[in-house]
PDB file of N, CA and C in Angstrom:
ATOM      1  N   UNK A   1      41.981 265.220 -76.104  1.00  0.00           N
ATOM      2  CA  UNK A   1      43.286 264.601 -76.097  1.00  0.00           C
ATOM      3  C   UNK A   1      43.121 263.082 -76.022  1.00  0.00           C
ATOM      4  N   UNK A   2      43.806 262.680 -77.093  1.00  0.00           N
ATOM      5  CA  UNK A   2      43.976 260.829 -76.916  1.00  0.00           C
ATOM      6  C   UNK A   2      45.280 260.690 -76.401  1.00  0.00           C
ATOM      7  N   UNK A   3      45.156 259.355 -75.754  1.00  0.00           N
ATOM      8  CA  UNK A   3      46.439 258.299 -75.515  1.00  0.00           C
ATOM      9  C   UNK A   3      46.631 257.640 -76.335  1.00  0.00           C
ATOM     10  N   UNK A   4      47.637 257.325 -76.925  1.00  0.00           N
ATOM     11  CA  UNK A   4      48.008 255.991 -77.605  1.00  0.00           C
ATOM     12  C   UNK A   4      48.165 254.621 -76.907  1.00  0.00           C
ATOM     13  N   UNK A   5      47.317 253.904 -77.088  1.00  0.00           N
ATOM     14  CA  UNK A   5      47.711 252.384 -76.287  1.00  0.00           C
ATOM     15  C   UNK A   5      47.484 251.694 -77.112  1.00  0.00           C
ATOM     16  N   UNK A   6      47.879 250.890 -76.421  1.00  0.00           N
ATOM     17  CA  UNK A   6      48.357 249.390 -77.258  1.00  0.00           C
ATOM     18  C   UNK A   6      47.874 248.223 -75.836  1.00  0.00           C
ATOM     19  N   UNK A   7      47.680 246.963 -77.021  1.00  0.00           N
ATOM     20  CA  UNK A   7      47.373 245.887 -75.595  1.00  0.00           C
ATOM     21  C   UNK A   7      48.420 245.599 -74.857  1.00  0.00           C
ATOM     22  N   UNK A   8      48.547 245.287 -73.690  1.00  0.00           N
ATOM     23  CA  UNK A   8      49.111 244.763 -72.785  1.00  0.00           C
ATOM     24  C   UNK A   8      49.543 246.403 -71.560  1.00  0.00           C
ATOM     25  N   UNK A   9      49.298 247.531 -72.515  1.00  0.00           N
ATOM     26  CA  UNK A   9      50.093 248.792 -71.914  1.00  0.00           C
ATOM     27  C   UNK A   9      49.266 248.725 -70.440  1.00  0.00           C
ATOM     28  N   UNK A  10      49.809 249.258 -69.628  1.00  0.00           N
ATOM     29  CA  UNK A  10      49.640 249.159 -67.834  1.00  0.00           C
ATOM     30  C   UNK A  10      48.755 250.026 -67.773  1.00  0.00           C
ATOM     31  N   UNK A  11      48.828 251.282 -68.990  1.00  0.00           N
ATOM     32  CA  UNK A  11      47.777 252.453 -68.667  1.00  0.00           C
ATOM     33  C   UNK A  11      46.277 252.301 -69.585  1.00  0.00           C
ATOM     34  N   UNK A  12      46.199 250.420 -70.762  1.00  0.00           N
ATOM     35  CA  UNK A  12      45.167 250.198 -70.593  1.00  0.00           C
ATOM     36  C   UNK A  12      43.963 250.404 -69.641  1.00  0.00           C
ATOM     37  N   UNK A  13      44.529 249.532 -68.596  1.00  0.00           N
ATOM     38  CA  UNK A  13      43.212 249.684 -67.450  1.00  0.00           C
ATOM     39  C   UNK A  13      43.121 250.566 -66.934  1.00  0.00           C
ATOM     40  N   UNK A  14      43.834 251.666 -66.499  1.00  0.00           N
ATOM     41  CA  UNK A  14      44.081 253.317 -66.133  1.00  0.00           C
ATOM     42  C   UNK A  14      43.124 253.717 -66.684  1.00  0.00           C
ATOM     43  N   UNK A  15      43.240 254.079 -67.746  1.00  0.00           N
ATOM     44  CA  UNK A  15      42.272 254.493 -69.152  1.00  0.00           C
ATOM     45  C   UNK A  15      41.181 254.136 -68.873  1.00  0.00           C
ATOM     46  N   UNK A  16      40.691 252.859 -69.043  1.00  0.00           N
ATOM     47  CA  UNK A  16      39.720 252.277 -68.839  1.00  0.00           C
ATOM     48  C   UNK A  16      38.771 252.896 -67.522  1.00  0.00           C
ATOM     49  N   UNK A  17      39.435 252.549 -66.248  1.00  0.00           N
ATOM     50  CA  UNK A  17      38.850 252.561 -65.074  1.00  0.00           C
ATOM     51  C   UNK A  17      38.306 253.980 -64.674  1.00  0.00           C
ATOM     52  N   UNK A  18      39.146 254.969 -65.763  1.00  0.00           N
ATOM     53  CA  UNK A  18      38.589 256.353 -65.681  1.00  0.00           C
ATOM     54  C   UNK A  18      37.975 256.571 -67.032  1.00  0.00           C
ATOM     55  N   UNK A  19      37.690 256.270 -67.929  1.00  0.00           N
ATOM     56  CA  UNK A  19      36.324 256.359 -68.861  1.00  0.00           C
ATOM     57  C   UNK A  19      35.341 255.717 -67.912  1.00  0.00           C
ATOM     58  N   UNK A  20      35.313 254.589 -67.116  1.00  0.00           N
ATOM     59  CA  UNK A  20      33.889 254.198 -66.556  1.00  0.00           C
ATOM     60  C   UNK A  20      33.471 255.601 -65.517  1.00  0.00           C
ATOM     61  N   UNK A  21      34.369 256.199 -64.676  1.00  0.00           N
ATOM     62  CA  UNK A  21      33.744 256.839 -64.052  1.00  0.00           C
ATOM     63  C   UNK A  21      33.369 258.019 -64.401  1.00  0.00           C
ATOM     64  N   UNK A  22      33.922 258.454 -66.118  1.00  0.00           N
ATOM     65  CA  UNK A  22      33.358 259.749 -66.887  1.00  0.00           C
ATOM     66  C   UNK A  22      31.907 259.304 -67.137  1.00  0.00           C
ATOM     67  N   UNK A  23      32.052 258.043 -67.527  1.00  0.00           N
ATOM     68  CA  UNK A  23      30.409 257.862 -68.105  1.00  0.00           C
ATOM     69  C   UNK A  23      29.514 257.651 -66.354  1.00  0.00           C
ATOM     70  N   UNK A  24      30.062 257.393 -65.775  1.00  0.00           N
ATOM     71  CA  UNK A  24      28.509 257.678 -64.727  1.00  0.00           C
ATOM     72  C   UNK A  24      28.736 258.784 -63.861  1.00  0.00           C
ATOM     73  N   UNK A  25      29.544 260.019 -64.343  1.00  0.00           N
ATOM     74  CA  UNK A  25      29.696 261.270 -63.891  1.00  0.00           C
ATOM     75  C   UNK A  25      28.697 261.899 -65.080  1.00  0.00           C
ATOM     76  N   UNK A  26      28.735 261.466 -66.317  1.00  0.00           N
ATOM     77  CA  UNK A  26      27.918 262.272 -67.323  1.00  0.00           C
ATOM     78  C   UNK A  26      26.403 261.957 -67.269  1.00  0.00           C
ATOM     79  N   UNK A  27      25.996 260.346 -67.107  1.00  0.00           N
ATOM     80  CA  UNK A  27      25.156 260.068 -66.796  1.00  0.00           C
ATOM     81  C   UNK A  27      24.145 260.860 -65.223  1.00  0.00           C
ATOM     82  N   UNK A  28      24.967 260.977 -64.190  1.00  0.00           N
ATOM     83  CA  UNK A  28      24.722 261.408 -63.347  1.00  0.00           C
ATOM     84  C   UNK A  28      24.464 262.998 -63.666  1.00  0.00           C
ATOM     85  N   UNK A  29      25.251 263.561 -64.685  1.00  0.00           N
ATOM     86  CA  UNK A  29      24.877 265.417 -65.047  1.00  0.00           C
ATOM     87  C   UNK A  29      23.586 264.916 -65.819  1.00  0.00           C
ATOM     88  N   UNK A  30      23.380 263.947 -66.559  1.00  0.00           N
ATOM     89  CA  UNK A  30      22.429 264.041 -67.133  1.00  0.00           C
ATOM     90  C   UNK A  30      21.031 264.020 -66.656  1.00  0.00           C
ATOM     91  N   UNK A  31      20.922 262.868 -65.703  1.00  0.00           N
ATOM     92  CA  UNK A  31      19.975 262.913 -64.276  1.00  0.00           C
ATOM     93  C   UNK A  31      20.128 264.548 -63.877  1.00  0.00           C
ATOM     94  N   UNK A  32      20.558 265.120 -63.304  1.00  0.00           N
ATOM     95  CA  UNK A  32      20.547 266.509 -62.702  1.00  0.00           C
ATOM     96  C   UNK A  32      19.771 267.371 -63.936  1.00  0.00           C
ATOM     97  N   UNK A  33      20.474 267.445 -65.120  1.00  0.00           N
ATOM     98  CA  UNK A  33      19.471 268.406 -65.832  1.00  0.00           C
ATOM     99  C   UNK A  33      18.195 267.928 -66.348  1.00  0.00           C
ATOM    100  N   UNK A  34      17.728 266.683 -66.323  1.00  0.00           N
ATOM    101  CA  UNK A  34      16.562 266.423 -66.270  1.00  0.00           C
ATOM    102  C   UNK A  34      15.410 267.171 -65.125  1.00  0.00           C
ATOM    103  N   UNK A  35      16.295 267.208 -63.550  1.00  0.00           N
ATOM    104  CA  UNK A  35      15.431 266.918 -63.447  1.00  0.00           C
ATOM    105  C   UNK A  35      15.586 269.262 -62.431  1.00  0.00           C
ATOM    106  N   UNK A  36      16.383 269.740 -63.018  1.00  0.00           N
ATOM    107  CA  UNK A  36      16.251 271.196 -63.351  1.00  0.00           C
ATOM    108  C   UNK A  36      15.685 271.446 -64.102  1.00  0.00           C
ATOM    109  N   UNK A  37      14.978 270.462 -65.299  1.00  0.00           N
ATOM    110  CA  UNK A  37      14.411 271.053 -66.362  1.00  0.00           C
ATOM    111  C   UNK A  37      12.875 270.875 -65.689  1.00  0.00           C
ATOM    112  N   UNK A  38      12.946 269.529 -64.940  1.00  0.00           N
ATOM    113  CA  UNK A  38      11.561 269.445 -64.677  1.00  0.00           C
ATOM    114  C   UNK A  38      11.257 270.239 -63.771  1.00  0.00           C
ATOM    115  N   UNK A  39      11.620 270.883 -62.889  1.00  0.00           N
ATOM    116  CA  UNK A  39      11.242 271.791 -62.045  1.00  0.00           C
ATOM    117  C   UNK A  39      11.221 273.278 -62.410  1.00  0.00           C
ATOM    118  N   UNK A  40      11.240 273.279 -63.900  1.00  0.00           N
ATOM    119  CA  UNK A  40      11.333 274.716 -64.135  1.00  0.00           C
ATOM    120  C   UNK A  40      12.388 275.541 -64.322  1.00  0.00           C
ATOM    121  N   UNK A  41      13.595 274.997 -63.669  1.00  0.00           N
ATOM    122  CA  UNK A  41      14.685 275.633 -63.593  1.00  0.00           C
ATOM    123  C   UNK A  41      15.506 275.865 -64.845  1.00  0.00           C
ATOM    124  N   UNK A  42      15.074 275.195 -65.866  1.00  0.00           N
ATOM    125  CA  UNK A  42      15.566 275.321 -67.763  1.00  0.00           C
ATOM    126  C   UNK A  42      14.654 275.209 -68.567  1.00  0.00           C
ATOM    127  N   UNK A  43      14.692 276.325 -69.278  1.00  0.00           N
ATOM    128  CA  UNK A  43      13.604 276.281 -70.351  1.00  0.00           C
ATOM    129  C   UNK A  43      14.039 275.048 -71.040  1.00  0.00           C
ATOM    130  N   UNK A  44      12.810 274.539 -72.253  1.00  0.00           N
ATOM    131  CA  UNK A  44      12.811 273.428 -72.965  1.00  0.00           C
ATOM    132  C   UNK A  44      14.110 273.566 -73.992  1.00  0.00           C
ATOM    133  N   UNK A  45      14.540 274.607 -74.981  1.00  0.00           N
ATOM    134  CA  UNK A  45      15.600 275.015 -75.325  1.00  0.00           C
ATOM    135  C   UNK A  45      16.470 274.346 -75.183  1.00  0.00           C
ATOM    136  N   UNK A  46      16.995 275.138 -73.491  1.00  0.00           N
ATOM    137  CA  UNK A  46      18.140 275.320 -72.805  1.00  0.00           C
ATOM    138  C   UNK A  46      18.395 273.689 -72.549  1.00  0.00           C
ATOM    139  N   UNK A  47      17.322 272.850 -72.219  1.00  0.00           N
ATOM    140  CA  UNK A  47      17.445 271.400 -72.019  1.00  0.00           C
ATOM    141  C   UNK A  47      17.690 270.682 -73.129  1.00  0.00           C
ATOM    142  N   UNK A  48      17.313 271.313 -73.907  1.00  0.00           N
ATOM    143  CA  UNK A  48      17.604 270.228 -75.096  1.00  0.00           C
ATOM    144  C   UNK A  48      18.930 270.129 -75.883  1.00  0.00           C
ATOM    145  N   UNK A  49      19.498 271.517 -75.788  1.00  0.00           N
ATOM    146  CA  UNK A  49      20.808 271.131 -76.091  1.00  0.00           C
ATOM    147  C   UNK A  49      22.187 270.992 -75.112  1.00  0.00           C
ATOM    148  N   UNK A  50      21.485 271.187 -73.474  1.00  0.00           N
ATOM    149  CA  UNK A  50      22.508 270.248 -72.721  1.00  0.00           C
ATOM    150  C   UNK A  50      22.084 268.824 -72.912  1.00  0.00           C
ATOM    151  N   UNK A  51      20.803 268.245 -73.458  1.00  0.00           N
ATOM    152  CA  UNK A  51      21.272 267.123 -72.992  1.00  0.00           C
ATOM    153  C   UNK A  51      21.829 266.645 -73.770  1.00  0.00           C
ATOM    154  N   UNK A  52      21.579 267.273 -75.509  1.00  0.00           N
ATOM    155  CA  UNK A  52      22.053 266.587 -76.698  1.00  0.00           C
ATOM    156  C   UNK A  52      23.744 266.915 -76.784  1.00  0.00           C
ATOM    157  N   UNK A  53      24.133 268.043 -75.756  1.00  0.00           N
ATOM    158  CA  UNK A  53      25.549 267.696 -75.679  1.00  0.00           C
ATOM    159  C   UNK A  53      26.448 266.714 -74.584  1.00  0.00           C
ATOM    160  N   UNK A  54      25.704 266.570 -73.759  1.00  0.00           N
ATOM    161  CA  UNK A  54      25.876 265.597 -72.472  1.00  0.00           C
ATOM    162  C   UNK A  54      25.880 264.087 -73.569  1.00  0.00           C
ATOM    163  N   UNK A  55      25.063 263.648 -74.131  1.00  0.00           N
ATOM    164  CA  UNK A  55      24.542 262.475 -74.633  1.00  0.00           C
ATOM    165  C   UNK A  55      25.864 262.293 -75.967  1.00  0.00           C
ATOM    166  N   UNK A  56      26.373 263.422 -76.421  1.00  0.00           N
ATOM    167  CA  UNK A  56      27.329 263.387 -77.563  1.00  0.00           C
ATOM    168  C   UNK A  56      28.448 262.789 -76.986  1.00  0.00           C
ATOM    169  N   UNK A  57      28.500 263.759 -75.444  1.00  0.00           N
ATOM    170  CA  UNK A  57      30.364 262.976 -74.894  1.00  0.00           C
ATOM    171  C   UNK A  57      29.524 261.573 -73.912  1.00  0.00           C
ATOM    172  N   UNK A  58      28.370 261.242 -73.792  1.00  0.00           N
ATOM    173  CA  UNK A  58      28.328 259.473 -73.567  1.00  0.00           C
ATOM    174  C   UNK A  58      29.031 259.060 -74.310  1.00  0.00           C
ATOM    175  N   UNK A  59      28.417 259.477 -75.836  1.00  0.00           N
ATOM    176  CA  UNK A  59      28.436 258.512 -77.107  1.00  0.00           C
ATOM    177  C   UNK A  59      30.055 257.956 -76.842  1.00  0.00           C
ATOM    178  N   UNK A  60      30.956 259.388 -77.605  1.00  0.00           N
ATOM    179  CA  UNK A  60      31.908 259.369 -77.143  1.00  0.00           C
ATOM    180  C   UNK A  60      32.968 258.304 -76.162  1.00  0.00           C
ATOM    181  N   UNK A  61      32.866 258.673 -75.110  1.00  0.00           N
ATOM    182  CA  UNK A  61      33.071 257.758 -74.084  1.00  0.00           C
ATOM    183  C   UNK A  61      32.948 256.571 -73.905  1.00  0.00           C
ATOM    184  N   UNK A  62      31.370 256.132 -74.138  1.00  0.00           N
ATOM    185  CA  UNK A  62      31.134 254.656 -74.402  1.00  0.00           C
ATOM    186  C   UNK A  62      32.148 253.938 -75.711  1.00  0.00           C
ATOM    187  N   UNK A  63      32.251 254.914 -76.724  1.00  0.00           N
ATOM    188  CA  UNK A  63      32.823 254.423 -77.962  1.00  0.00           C
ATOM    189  C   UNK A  63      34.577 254.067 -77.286  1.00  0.00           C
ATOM    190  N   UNK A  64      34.951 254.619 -76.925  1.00  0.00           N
ATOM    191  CA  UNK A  64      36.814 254.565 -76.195  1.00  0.00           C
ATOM    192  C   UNK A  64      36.384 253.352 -75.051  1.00  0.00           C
ATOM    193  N   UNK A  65      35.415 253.234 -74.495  1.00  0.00           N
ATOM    194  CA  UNK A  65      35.315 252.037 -73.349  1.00  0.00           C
ATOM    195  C   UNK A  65      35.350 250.712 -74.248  1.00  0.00           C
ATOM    196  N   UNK A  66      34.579 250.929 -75.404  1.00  0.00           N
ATOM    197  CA  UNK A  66      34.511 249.464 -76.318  1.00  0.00           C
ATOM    198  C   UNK A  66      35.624 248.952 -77.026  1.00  0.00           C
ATOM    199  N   UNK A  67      36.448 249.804 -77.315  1.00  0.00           N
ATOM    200  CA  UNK A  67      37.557 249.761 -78.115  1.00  0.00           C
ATOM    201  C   UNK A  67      38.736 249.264 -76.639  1.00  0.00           C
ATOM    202  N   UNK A  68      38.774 250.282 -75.390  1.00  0.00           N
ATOM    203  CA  UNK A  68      39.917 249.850 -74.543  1.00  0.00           C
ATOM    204  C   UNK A  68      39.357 248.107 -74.122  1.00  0.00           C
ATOM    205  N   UNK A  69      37.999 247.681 -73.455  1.00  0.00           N
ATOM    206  CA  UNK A  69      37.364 246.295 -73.260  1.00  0.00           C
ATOM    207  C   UNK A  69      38.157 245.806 -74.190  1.00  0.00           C
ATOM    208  N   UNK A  70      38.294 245.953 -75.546  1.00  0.00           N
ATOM    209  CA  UNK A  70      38.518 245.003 -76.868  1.00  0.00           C
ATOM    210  C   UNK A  70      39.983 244.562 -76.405  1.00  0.00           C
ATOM    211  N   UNK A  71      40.915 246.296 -76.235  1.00  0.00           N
ATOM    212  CA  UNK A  71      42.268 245.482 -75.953  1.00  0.00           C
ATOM    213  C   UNK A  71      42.558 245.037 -74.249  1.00  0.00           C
ATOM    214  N   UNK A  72      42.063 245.027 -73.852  1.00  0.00           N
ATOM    215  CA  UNK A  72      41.696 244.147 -72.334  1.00  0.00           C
ATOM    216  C   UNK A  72      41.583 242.917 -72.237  1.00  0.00           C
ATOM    217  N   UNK A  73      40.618 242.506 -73.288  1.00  0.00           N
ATOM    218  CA  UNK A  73      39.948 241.163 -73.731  1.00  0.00           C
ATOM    219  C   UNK A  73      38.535 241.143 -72.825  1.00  0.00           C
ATOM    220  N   UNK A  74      38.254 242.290 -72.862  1.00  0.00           N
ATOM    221  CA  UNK A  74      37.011 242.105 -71.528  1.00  0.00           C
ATOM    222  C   UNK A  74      35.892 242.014 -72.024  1.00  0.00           C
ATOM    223  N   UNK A  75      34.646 241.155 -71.772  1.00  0.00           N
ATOM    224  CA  UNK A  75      34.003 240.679 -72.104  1.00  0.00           C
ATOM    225  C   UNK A  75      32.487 240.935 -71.263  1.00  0.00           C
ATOM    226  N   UNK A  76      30.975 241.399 -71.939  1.00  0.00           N
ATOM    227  CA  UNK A  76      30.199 241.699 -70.997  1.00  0.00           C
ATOM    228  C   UNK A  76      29.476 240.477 -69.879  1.00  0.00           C
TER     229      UNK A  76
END
């Protein structure tokens, strides 16, 4: 599901402030199945396509953080 925004909208930074904490909630699953994989707990398989689906909704995510920054004006 998307939002429609526009600059100046109030639920810009809303948006925003909760894509940052999807991406270091995904980042953080991603740490975890690393390190189930390293202990045995997931075959090589099973790891490889959580992480290549974990890493799809980064992509994702990061991509909607660059675009909301843009109408923010936020700058790294």
């Amino acid at each position: 599901m998307y939002l429609v925004l526009m600059a100046g909208d109030k639920n810009v930074e809303k948006e925003y402030k909760r894509l940052l904490k999807e991406r270091d909630r995904l980042v953080d699953e991603l740490q975890k199945l690393k390190k189930r994989y390293e202990s045995g707990e997931l075959n090589e398989e099973a790891y490889k396509r959580n992480r290549y689906d974990i890493e799809r909704q980064i992509v994702e995510v990061m991509d909607r953080i660059t675009q909301l920054k843009f109408l923010l004006g936020v700058s790294d």
